[in-house]
Protein backbone atom coordinates (compact mmCIF):
# COMPACT_ATOMS: atom_id res chain seq x y z
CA UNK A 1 75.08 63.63 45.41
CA UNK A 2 77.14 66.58 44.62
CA UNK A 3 77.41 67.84 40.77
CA UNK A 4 81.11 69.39 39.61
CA UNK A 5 81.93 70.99 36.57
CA UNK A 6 85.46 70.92 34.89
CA UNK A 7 88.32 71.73 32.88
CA UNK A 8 91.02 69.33 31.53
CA UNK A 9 94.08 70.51 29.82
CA UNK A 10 94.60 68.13 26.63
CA UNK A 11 97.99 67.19 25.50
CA UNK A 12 97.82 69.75 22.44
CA UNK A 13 97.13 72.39 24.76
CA UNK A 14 93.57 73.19 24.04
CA UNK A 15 90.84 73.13 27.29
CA UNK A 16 88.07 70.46 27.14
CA UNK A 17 84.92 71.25 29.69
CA UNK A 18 82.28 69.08 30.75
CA UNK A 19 79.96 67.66 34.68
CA UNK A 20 80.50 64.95 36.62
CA UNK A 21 79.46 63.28 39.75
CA UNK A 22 82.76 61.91 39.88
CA UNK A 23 85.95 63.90 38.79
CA UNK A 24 88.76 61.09 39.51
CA UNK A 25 86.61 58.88 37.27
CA UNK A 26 86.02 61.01 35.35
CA UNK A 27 89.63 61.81 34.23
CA UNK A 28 90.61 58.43 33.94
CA UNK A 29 87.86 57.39 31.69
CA UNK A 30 89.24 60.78 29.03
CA UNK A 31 92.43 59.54 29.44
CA UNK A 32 91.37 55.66 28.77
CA UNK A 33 89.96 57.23 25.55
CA UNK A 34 86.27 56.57 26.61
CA UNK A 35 85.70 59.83 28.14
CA UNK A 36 84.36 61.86 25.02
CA UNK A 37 85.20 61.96 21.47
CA UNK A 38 87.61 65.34 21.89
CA UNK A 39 89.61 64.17 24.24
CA UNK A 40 90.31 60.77 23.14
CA UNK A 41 92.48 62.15 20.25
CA UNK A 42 94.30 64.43 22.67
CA UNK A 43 95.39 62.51 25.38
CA UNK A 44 96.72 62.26 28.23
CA UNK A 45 94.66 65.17 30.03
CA UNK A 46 95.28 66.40 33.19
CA UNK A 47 92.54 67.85 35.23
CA UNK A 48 93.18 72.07 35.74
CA UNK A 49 90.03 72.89 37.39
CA UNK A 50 87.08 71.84 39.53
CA UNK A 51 84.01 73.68 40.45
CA UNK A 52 81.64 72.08 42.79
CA UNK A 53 77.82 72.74 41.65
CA UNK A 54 74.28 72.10 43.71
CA UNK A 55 72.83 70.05 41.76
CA UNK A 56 72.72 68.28 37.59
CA UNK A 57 70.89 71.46 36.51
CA UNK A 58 73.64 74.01 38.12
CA UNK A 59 76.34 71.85 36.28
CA UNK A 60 74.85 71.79 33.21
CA UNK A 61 74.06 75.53 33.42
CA UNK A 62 77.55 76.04 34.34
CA UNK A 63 79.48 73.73 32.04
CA UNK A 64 77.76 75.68 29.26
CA UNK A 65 78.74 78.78 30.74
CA UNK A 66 82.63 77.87 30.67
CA UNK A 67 82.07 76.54 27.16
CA UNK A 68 81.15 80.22 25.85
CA UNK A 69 84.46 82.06 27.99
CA UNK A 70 87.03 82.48 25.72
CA UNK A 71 90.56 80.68 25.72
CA UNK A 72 91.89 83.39 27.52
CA UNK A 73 88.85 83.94 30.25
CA UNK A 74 89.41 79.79 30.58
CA UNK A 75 92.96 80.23 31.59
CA UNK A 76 92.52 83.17 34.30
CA UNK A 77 89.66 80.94 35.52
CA UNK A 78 91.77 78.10 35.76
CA UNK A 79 94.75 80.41 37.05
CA UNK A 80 97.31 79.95 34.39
């Protein structure tokens, strides 16, 4: 089962990161408002970036990794 890390953009602006197993899902459940507490104030999101990890502990690893970049790392990782 393959792990993925992203990045939605939030209505406001701001980046929200987190893992899934399912990124299509995923987005729709943020955008449903059941996705996480963040983004349920801040919708509709629109997914900006995928990464594709090995496995739960990569993702998490990872996710945590994007959480510490700054805005402006975030958005040349993302290519904006």
């Amino acid at each position: 089962m393959p792990f993925f890390c992203y990045i939605v953009e939030c209505s406001d602006g701001t980046f929200y990161t987190g893992w899934t197993t399912d990124p299509p899902r995923r987005e729709k459940q943020h955008n449903a408002g059941k996705g996480a507490r963040y983004t349920s104030t801040r919708r509709p999101v629109k997914l900006v970036y995928l990464e594709e990890q090995p496995d739960k502990i990569s993702a998490l690893k990872r996710e945590l990794a994007i959480k510490a970049l700054k805005r402006e790392q975030k958005k040349k990782l993302i290519g904006k």
